[in-house]
C-alpha atoms as a PDB file:
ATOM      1  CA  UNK A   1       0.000   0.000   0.000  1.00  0.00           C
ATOM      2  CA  UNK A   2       3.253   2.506   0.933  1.00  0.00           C
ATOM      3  CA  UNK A   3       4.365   1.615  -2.315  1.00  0.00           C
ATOM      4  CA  UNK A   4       1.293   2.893  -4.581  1.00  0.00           C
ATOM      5  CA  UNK A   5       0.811   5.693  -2.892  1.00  0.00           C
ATOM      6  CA  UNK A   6       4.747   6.182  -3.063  1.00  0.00           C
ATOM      7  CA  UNK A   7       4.397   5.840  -6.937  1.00  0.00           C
ATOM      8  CA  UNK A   8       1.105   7.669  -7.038  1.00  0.00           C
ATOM      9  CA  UNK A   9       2.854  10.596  -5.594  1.00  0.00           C
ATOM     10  CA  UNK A  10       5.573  10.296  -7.900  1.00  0.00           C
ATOM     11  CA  UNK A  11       3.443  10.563 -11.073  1.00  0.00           C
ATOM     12  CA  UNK A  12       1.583  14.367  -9.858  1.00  0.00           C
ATOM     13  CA  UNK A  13       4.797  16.097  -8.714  1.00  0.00           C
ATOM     14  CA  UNK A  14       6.081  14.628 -12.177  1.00  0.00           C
ATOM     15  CA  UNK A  15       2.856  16.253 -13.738  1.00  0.00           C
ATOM     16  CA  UNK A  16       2.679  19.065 -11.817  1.00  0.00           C
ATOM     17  CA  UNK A  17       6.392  20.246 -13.017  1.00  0.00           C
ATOM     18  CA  UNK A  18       5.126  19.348 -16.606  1.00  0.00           C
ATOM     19  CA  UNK A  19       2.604  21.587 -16.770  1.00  0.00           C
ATOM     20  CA  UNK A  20       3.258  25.057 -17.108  1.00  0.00           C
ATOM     21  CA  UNK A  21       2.517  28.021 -15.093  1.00  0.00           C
ATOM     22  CA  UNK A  22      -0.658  29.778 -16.680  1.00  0.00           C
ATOM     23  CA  UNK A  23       0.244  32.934 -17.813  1.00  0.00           C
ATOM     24  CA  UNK A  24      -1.747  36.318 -17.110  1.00  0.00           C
ATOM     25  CA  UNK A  25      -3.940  37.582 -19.458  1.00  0.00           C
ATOM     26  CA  UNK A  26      -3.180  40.347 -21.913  1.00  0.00           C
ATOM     27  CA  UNK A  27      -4.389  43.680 -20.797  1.00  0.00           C
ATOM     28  CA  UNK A  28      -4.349  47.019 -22.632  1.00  0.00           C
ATOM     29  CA  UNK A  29      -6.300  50.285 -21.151  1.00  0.00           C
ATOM     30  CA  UNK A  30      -7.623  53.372 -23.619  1.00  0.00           C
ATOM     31  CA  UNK A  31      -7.671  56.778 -22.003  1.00  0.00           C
ATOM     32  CA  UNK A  32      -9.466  59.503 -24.202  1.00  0.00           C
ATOM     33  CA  UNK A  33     -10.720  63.262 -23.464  1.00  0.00           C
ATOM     34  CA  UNK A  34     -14.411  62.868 -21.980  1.00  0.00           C
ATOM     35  CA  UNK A  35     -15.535  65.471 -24.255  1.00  0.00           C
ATOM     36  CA  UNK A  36     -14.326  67.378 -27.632  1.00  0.00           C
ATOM     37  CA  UNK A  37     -15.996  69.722 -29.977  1.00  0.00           C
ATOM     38  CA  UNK A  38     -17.736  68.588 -33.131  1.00  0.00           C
ATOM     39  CA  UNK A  39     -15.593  67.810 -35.845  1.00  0.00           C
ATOM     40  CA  UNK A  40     -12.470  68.335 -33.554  1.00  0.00           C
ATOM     41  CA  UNK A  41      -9.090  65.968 -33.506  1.00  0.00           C
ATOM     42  CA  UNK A  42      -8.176  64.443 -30.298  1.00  0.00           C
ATOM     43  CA  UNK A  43      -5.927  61.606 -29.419  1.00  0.00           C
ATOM     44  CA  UNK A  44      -6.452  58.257 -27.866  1.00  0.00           C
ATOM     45  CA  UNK A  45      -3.437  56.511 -26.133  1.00  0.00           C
ATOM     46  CA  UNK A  46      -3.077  52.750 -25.028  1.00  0.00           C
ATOM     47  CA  UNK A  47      -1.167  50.929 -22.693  1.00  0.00           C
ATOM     48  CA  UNK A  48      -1.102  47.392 -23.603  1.00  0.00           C
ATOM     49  CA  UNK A  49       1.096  44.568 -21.374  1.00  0.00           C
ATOM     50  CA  UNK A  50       1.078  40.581 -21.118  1.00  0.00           C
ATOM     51  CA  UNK A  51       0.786  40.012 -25.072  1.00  0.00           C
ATOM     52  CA  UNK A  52       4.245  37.762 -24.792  1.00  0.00           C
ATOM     53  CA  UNK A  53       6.384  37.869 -28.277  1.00  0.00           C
ATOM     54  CA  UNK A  54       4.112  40.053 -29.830  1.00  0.00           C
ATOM     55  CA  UNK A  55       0.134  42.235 -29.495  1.00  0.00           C
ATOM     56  CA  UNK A  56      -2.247  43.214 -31.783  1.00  0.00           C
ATOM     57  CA  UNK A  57      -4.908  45.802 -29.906  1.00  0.00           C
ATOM     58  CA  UNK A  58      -7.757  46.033 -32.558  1.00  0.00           C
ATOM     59  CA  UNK A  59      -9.807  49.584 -32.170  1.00  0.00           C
ATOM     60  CA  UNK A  60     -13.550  49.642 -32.904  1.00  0.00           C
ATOM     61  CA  UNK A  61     -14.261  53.406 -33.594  1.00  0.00           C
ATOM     62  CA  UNK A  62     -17.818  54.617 -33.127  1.00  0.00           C
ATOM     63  CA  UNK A  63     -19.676  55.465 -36.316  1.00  0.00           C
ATOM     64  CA  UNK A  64     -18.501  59.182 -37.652  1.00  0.00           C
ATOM     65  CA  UNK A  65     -15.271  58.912 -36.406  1.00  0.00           C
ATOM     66  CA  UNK A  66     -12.200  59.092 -38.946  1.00  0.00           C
ATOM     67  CA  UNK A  67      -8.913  57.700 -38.112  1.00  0.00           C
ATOM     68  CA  UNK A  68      -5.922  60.395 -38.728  1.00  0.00           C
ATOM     69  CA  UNK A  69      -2.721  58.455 -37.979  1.00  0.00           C
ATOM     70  CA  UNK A  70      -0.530  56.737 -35.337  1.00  0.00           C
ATOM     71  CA  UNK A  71       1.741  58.514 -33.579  1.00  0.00           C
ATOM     72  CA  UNK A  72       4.481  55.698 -33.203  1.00  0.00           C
ATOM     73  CA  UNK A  73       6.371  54.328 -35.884  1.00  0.00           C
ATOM     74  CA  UNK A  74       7.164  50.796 -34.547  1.00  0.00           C
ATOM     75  CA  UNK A  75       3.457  50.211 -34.864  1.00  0.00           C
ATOM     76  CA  UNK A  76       1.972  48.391 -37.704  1.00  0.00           C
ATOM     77  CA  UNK A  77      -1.425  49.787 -39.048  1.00  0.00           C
ATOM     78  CA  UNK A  78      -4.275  48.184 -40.622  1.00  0.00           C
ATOM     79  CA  UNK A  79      -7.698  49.629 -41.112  1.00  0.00           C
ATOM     80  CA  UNK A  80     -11.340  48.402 -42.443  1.00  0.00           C
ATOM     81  CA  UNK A  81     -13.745  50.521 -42.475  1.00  0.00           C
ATOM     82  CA  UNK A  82     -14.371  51.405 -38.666  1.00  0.00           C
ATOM     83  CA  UNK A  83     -12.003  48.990 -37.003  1.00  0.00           C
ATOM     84  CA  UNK A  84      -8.509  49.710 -36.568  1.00  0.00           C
ATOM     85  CA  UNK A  85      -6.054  47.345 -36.324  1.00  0.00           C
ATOM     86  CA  UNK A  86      -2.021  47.912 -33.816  1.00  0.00           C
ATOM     87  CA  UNK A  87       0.261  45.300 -34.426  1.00  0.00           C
ATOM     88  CA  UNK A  88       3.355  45.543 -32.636  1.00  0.00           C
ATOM     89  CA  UNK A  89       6.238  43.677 -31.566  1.00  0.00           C
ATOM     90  CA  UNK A  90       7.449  42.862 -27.990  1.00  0.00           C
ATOM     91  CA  UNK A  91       5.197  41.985 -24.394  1.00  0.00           C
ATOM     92  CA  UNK A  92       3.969  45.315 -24.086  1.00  0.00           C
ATOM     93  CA  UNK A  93       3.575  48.310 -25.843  1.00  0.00           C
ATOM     94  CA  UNK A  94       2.242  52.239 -25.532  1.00  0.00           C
ATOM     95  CA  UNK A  95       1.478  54.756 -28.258  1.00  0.00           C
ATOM     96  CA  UNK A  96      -1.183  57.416 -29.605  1.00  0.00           C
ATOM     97  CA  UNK A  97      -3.552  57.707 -32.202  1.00  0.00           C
ATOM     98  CA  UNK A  98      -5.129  60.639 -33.266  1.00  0.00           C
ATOM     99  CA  UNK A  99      -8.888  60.887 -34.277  1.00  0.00           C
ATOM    100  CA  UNK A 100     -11.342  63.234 -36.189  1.00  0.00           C
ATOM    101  CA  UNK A 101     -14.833  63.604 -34.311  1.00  0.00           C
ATOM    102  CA  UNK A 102     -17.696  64.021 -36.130  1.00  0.00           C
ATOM    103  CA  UNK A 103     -19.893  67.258 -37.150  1.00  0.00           C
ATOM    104  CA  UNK A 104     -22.811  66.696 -35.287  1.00  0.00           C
ATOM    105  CA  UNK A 105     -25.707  68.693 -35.287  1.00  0.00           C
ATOM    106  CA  UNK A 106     -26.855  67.631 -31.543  1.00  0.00           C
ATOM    107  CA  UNK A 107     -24.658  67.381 -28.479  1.00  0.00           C
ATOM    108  CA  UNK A 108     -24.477  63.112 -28.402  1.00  0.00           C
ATOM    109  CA  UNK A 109     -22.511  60.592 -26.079  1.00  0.00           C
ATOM    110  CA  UNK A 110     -20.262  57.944 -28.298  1.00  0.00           C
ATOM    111  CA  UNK A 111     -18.648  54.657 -26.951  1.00  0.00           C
ATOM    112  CA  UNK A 112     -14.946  53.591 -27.790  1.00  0.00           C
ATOM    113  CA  UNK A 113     -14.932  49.387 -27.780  1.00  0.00           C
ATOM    114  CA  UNK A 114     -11.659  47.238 -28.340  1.00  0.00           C
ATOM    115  CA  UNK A 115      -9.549  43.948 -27.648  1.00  0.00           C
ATOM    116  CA  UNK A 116      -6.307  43.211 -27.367  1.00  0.00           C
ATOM    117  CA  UNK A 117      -5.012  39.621 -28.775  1.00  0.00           C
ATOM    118  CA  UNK A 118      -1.736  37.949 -26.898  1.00  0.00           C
ATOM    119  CA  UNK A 119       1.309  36.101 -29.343  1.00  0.00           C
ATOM    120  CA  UNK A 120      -1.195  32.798 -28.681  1.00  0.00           C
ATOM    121  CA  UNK A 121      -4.125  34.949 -30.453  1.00  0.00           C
ATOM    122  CA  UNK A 122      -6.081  34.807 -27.061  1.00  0.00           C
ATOM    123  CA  UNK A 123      -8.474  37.954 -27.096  1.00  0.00           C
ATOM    124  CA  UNK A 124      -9.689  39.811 -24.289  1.00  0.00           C
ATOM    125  CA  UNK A 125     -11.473  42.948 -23.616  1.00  0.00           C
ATOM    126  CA  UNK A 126     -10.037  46.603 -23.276  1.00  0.00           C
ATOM    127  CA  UNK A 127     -12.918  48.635 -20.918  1.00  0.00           C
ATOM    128  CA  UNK A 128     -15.178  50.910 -23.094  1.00  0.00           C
ATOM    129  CA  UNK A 129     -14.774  54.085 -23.601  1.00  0.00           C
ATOM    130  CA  UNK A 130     -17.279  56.704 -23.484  1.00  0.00           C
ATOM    131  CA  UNK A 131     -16.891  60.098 -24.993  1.00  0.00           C
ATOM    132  CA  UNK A 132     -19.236  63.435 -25.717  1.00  0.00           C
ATOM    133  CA  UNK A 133     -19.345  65.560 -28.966  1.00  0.00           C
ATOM    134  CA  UNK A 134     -20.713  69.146 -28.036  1.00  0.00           C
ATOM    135  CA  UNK A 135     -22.401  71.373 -30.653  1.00  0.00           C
ATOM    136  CA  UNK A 136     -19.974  74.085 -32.097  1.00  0.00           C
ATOM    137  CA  UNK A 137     -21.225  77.479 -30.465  1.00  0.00           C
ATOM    138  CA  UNK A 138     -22.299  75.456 -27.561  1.00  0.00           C
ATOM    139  CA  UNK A 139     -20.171  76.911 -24.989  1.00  0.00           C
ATOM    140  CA  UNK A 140     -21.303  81.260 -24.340  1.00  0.00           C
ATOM    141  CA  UNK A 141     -19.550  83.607 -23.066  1.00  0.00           C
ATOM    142  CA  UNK A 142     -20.459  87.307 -22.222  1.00  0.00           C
ATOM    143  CA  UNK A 143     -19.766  90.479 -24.031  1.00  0.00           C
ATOM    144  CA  UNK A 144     -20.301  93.380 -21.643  1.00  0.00           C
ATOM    145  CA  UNK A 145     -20.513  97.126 -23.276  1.00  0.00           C
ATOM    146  CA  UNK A 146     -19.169 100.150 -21.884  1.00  0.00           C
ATOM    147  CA  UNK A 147     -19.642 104.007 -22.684  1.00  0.00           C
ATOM    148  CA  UNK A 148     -17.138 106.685 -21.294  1.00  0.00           C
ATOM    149  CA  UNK A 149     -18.663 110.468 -22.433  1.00  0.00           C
ATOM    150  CA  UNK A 150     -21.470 111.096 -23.841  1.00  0.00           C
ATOM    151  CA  UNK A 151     -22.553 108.269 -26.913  1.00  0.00           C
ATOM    152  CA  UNK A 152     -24.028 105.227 -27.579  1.00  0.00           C
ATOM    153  CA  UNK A 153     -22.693 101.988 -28.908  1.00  0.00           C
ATOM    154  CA  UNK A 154     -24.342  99.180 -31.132  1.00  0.00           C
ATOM    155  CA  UNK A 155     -24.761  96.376 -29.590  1.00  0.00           C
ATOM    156  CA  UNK A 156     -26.277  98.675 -26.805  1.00  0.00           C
ATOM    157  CA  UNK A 157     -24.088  99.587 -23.089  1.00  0.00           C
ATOM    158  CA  UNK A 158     -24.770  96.425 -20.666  1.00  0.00           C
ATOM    159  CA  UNK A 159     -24.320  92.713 -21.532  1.00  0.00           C
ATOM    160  CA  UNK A 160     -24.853  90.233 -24.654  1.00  0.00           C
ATOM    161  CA  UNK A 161     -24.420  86.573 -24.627  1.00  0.00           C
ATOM    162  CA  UNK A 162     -22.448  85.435 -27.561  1.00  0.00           C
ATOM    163  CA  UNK A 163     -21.289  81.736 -28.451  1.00  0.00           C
ATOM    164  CA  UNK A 164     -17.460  80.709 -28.787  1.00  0.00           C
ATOM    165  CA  UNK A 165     -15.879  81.803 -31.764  1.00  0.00           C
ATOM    166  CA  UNK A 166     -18.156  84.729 -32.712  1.00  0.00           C
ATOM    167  CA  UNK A 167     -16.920  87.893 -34.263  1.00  0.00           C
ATOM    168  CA  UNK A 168     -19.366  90.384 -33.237  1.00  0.00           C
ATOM    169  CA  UNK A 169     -19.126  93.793 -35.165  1.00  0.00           C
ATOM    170  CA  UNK A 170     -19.505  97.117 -32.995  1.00  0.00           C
ATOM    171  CA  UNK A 171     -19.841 100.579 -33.623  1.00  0.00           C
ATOM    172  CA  UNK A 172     -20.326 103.886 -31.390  1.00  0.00           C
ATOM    173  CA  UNK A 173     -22.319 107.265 -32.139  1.00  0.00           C
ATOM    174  CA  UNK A 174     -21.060 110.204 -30.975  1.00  0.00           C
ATOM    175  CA  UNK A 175     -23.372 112.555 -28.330  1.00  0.00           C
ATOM    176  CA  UNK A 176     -24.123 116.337 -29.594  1.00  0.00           C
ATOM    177  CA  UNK A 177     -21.397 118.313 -28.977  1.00  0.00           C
ATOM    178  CA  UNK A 178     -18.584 115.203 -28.243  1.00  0.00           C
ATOM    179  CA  UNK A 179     -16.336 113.082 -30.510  1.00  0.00           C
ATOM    180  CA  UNK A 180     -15.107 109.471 -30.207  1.00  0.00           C
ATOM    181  CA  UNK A 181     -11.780 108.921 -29.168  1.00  0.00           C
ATOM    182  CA  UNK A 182     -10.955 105.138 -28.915  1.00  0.00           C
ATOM    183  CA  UNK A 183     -11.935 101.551 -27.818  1.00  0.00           C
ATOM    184  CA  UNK A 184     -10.476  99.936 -24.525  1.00  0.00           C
ATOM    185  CA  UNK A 185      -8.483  96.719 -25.599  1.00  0.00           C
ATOM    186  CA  UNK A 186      -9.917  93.485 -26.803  1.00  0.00           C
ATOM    187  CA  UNK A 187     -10.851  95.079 -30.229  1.00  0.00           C
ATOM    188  CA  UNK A 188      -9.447  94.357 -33.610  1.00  0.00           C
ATOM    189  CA  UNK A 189      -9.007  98.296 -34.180  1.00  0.00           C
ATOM    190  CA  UNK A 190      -8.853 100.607 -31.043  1.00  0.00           C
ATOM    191  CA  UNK A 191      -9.068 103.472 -32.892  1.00  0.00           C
ATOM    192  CA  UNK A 192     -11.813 102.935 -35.045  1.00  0.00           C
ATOM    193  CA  UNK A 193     -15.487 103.858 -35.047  1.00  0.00           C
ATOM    194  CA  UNK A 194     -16.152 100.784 -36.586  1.00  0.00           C
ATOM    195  CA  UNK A 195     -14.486  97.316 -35.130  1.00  0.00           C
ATOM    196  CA  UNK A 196     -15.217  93.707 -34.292  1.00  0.00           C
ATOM    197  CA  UNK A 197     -14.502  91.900 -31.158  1.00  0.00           C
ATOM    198  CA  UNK A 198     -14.056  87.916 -31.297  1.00  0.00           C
ATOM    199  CA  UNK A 199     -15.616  85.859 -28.535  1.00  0.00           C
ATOM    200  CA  UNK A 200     -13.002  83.329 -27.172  1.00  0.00           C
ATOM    201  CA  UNK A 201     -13.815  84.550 -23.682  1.00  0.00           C
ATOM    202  CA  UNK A 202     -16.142  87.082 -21.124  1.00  0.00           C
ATOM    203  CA  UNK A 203     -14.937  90.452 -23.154  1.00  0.00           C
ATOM    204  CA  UNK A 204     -15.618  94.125 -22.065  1.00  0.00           C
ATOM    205  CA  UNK A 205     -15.524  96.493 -24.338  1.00  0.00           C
ATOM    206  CA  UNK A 206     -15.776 100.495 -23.538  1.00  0.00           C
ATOM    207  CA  UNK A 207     -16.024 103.281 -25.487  1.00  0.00           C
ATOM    208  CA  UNK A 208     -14.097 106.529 -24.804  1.00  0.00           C
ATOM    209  CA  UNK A 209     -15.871 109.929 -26.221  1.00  0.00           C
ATOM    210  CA  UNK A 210     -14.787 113.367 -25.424  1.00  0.00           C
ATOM    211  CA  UNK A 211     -15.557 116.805 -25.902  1.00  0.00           C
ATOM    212  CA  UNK A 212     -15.482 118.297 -29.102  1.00  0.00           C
ATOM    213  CA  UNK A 213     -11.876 119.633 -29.752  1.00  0.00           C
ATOM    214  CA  UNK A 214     -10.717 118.771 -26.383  1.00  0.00           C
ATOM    215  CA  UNK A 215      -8.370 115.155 -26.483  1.00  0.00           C
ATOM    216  CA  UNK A 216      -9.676 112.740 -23.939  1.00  0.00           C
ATOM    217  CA  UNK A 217      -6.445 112.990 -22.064  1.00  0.00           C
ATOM    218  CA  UNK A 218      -7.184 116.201 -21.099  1.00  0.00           C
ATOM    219  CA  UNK A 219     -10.541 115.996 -19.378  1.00  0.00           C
ATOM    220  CA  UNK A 220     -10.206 112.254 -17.468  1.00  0.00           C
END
């Protein structure tokens, strides 16, 4: 009886050492902005690890989205249609691609999917991805209007909400008796009657008048 379960003994440690250690799994994660504008560029990086000789992380971009380029030159490319294919050599790997949101009409939410494939062709998951095209002219920002002296000014003294990128045109009319002398700053031409201001921020924007034939210098 010692002796079988001597020899039984014998044959699992023998099996045991034969059978190798099960490796861990291939894992790659995406990190992406949470939002861009529509139609903007933006970049997606990976970190990929585990893939043994050699990876392959295969990219699955929403619908709309256009593939620019990779940012890494020891990655191989391939791309079908929507799917995007990184081949590269080595257990792990990290690079950036670059991608082209689409123009979108209505601020909508997207998801990013992928897998990663090991030297053995074994696939598993990479965690989705979700990110947010805004509407151009989405984001506001206030234009506040100033008069110093006696005039008026088109758009009208007090505040004006204006979207992101707008180039709003302004003008000033002199009072009876008084002259215009110049715009504060933020204004493509301090000097004229006649200007635009472009909206990349809160602007204010004040007119200076003075009296007829006296210099504004010499009365403020």
């Amino acid at each position: 009886m010692r002796g079988l379960l001597s020899a039984l003994a014998a044959v699992m440690l023998v099996m045991v050492i034969a059978v190798p250690a099960l490796a861990s799994p291939a894992t790659a994660a995406r990190t992406l902005p949470t939002s861009v504008a529509s139609g903007a560029g933006f970049d997606v990086a990976i970190e990929a690890s585990g893939c043994g000789f050699a990876g392959q992380v295969v990219e699955t971009l929403p619908d709309g989205f256009t593939y620019l380029n990779c940012a890494s030159e020891d990655i191989a490319v391939k791309q079908v249609g929507n799917t995007v294919k990184f081949t590269f050599i080595g257990e792990s790997a990290s690079f950036t691609y670059r991608v082209k949101a689409p123009n979108v009409a209505t601020t909508t939410t997207y998801t990013f999917h992928g897998i990663i494939k090991d030297w053995d062709k074994n696939k598993y998951s990479i965690g989705d991805n979700a990110i947010t095209v805004t509407v151009s002219g989405s984001i506001t920002y206030i234009l506040t209007m100033g008069v110093n002296g006696s005039g008026s000014t088109n758009p009208s003294v007090g505040n004006h909400m204006c979207h992101d990128g707008d180039v709003v045109n302004i003008s000033v009319t002199a009072g009876p008796g008084w002259q215009f002398e110049h715009w504060s700053s933020n204004v493509a031409d301090p000097n004229s009657s006649s200007t635009t201001v472009t909206m990349d921020s809160n602007k204010t924007v004040t007119a200076y008048f003075s009296p007829k034939g006296e210099p504004v210098d010499s009365w403020i």
